[in-house]
N, C-alpha and C. Protein backbone atom coordinates (compact mmCIF):
# COMPACT_ATOMS: atom_id res chain seq x y z
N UNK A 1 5.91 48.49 -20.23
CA UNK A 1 5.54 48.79 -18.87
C UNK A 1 5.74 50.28 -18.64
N UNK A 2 4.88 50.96 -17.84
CA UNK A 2 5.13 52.31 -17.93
C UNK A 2 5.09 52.17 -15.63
N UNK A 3 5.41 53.39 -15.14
CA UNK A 3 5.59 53.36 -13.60
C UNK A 3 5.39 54.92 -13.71
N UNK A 4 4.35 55.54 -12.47
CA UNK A 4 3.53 56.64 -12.90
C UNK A 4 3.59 56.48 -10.90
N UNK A 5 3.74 57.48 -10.48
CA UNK A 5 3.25 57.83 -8.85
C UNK A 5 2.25 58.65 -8.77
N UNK A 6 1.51 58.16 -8.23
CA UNK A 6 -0.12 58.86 -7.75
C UNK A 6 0.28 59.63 -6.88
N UNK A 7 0.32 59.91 -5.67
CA UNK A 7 0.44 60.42 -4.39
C UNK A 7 1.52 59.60 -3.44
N UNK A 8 2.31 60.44 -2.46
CA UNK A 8 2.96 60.00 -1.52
C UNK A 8 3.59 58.84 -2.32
N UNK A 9 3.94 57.62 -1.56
CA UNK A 9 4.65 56.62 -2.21
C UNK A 9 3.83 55.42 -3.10
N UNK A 10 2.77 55.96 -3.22
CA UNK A 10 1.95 55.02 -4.27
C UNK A 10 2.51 55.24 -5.53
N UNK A 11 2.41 54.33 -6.51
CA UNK A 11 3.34 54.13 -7.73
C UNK A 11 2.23 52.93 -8.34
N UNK A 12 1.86 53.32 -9.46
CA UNK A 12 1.23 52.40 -10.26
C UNK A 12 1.88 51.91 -11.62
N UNK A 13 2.00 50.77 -11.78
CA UNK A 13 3.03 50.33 -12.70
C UNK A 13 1.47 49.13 -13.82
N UNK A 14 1.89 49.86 -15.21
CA UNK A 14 0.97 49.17 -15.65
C UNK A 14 1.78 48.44 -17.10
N UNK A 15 1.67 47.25 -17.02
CA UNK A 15 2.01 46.39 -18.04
C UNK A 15 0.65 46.03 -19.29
N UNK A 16 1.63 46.65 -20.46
CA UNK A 16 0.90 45.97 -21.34
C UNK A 16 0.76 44.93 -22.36
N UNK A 17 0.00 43.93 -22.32
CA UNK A 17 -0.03 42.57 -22.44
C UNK A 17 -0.75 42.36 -23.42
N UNK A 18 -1.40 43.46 -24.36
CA UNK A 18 -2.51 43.23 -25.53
C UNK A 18 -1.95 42.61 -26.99
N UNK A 19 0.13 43.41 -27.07
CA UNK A 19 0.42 43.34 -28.27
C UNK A 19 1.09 42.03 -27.97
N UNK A 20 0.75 41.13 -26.60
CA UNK A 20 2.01 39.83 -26.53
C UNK A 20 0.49 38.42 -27.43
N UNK A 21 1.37 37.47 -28.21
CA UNK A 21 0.63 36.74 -29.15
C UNK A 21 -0.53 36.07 -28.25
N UNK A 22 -1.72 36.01 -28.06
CA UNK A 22 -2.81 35.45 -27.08
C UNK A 22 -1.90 33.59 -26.43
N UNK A 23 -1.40 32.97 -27.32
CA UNK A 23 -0.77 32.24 -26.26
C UNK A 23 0.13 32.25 -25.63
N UNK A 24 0.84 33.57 -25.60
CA UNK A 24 1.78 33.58 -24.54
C UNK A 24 1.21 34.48 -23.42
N UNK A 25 0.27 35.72 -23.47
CA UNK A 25 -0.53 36.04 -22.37
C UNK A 25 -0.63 35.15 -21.11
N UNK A 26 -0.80 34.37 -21.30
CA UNK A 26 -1.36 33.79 -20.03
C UNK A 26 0.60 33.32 -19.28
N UNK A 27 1.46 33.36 -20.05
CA UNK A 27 2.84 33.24 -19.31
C UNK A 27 2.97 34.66 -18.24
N UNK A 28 2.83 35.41 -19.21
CA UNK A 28 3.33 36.72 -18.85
C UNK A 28 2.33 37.10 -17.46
N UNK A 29 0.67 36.58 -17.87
CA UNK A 29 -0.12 37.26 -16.16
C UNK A 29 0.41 36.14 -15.59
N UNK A 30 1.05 34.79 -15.61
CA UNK A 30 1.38 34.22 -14.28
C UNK A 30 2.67 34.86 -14.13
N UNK A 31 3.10 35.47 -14.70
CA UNK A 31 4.80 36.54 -14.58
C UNK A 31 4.36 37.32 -13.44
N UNK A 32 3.36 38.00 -13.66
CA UNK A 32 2.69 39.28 -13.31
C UNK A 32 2.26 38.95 -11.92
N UNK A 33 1.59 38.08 -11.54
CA UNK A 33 1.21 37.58 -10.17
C UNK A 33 2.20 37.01 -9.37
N UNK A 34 3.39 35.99 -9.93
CA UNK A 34 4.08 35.96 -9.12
C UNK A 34 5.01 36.63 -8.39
N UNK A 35 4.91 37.78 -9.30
CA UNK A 35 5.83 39.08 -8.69
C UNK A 35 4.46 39.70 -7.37
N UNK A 36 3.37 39.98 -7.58
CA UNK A 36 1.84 40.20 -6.68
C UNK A 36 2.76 39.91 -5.51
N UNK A 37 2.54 38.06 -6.06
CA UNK A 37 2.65 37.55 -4.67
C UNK A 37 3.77 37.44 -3.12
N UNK A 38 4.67 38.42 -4.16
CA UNK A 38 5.91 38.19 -3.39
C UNK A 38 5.80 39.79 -2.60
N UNK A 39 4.73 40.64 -3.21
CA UNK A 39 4.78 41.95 -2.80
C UNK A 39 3.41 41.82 -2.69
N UNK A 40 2.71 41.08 -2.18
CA UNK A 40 0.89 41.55 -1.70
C UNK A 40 0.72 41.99 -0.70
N UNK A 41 1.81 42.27 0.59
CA UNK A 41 1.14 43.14 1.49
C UNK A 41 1.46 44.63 1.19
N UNK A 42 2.22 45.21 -0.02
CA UNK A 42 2.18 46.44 -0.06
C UNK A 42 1.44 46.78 -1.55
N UNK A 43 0.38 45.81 -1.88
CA UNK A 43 -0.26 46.07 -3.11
C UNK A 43 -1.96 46.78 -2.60
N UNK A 44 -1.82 47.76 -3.04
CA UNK A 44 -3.30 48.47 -2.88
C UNK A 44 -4.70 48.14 -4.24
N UNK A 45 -3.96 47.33 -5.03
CA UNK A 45 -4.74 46.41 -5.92
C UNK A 45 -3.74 46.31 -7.50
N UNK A 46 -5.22 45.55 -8.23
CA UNK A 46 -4.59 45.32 -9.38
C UNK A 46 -5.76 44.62 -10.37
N UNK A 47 -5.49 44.99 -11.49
CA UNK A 47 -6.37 44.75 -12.66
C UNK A 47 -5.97 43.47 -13.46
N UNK A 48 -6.60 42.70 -13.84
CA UNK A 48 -6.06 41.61 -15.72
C UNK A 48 -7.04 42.11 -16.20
N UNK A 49 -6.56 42.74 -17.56
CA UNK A 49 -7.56 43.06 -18.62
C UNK A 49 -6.84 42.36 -19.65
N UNK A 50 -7.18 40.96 -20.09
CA UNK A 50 -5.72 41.01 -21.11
C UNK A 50 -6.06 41.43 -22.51
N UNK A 51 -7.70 41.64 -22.76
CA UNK A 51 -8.15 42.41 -23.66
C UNK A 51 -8.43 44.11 -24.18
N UNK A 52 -8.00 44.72 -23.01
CA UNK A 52 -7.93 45.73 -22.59
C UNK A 52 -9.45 46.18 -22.97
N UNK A 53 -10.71 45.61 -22.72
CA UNK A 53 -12.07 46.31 -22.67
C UNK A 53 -12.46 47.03 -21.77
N UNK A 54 -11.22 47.48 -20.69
CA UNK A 54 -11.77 47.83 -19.01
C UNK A 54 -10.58 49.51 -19.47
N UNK A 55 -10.34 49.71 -20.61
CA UNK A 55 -9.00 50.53 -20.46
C UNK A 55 -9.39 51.68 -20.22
N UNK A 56 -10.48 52.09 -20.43
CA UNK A 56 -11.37 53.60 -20.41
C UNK A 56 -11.01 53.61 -18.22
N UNK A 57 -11.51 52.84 -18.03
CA UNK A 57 -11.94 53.03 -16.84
C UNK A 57 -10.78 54.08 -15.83
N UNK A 58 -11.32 54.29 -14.85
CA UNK A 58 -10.61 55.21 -14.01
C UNK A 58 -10.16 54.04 -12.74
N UNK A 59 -9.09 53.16 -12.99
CA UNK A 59 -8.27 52.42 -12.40
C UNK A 59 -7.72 52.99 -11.36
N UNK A 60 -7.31 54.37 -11.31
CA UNK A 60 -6.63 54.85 -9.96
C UNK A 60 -7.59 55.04 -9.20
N UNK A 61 -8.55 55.65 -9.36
CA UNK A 61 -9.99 55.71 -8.77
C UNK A 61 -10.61 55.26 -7.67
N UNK A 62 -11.01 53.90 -8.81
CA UNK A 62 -11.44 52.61 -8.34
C UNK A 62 -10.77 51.50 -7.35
N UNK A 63 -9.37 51.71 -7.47
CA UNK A 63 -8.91 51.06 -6.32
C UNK A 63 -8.32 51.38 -5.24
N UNK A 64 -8.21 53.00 -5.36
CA UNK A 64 -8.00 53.70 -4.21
C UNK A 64 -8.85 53.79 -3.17
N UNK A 65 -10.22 53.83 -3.80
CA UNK A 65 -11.31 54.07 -3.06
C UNK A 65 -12.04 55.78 -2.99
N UNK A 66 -11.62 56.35 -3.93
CA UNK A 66 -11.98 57.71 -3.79
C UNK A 66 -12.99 57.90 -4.68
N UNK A 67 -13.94 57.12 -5.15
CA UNK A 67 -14.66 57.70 -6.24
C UNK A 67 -14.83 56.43 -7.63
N UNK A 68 -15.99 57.06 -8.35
CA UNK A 68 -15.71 56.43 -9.63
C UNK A 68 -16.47 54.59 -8.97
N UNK A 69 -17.29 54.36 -10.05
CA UNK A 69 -17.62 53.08 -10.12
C UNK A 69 -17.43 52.26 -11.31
N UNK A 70 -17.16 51.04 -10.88
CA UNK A 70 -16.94 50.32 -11.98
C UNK A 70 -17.79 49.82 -12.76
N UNK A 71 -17.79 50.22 -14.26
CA UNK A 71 -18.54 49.76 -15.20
C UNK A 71 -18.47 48.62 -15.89
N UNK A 72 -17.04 48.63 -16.66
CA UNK A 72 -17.07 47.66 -17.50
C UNK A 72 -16.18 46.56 -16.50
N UNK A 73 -16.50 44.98 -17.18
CA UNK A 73 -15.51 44.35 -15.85
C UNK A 73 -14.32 43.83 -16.72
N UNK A 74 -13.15 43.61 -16.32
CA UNK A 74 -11.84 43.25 -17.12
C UNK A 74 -12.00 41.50 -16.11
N UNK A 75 -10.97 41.10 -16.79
CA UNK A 75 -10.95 39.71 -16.21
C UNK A 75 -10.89 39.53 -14.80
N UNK A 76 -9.99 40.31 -13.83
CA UNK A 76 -10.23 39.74 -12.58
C UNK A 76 -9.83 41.05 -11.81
N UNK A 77 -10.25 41.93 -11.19
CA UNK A 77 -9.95 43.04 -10.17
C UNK A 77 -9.90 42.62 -9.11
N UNK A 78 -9.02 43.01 -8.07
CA UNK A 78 -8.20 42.54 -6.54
C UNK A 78 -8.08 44.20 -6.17
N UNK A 79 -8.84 44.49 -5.03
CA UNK A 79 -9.04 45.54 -4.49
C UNK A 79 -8.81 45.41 -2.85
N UNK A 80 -8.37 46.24 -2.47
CA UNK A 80 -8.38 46.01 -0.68
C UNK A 80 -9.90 45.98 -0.22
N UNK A 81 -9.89 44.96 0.77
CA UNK A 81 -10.83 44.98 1.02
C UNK A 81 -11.99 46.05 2.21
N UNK A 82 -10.98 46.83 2.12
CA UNK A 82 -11.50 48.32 2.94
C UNK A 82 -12.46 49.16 1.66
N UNK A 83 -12.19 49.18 0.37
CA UNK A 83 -12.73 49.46 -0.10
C UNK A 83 -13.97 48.87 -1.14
N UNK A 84 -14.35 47.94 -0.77
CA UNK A 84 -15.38 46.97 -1.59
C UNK A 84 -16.40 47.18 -1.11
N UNK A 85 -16.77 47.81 -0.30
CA UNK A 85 -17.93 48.32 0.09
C UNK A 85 -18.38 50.22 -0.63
N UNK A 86 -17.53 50.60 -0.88
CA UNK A 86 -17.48 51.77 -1.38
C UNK A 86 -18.18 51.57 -3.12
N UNK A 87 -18.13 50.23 -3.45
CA UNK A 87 -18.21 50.01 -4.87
C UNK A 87 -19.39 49.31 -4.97
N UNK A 88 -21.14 49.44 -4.87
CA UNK A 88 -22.11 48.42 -4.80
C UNK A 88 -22.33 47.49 -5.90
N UNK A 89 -21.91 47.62 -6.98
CA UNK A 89 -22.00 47.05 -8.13
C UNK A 89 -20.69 45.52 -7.90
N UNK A 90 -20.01 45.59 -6.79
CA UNK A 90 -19.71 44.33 -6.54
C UNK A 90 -20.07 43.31 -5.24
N UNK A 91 -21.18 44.06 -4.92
CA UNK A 91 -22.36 43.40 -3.50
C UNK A 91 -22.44 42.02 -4.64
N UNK A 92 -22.70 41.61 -5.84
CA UNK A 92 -23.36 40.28 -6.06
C UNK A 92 -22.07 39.44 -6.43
N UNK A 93 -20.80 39.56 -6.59
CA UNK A 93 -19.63 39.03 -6.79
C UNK A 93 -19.22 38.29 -5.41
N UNK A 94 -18.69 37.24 -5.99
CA UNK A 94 -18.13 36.22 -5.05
C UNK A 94 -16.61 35.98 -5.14
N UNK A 95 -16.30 37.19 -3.84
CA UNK A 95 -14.96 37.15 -3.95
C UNK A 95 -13.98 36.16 -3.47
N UNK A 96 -12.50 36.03 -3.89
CA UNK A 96 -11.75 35.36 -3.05
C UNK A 96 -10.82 36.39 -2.21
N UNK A 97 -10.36 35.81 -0.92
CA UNK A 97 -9.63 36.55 -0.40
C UNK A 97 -8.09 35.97 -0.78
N UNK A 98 -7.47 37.34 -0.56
CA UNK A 98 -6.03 37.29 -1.17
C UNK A 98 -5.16 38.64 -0.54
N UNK A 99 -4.52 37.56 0.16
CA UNK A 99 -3.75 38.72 1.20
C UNK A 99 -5.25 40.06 2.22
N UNK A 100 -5.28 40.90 2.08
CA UNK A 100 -5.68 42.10 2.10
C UNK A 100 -6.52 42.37 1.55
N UNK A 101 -6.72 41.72 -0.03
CA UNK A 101 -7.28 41.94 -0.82
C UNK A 101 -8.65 40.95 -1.17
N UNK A 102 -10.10 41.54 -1.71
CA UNK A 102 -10.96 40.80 -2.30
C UNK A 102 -10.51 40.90 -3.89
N UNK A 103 -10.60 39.28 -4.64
CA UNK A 103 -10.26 39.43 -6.17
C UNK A 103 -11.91 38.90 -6.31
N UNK A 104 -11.99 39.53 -7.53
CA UNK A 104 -13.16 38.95 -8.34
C UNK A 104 -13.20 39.20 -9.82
N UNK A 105 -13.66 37.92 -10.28
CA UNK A 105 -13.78 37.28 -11.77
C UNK A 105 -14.73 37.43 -12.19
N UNK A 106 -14.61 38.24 -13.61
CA UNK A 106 -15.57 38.50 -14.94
C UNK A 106 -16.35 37.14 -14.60
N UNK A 107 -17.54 36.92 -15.10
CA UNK A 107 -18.54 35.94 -14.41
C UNK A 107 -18.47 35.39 -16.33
């Protein structure tokens, strides 16, 4: 896990889950969410890539809302929903709501 501050009190904490054996992955992202869920009203988003094909991408970017569109899709992105309009390439995604947040799933 590495913990990196963007600006002001934003803090992005990114876990990596590529070198854990593929059947225990899926322990560790329900690890990962239940911690979300206990802190989703001060989450400004969050990524599962558990393949890491999304790793290029500009993650601070993209869920800040300042820029940058998303190309490649990782398993499930949860973005505030102030900024999902900023991003058109997810106009055809069918999100769920979650807290604050729209999540949406690799199709």
């Amino acid at each position: 896990m590495s913990v990196r501050r963007l600006r002001g009190n934003i803090q992005k904490l990114v876990f990596q889950i590529g070198d854990i054996p593929a059947p225990d992955r899926e322990d560790a992202v329900a690890a990962l969410v239940r911690t979300l869920d206990r802190e989703s009203d001060d989450c400004l988003g969050f990524v599962i890539d558990r393949n890491g094909v999304s790793a290029a991408e500009d993650w601070d970017r993209i869920l800040t809302g300042t820029g940058t569109q998303l190309t490649v899709w990782p398993d499930t992105v949860g973005m505030l929903r102030d900024h999902v309009d900023d991003h058109p390439e997810l106009a055809t995604g069918k999100p769920t709501a979650y807290g604050p947040l729209d999540v949406f799933h690799r199709a």
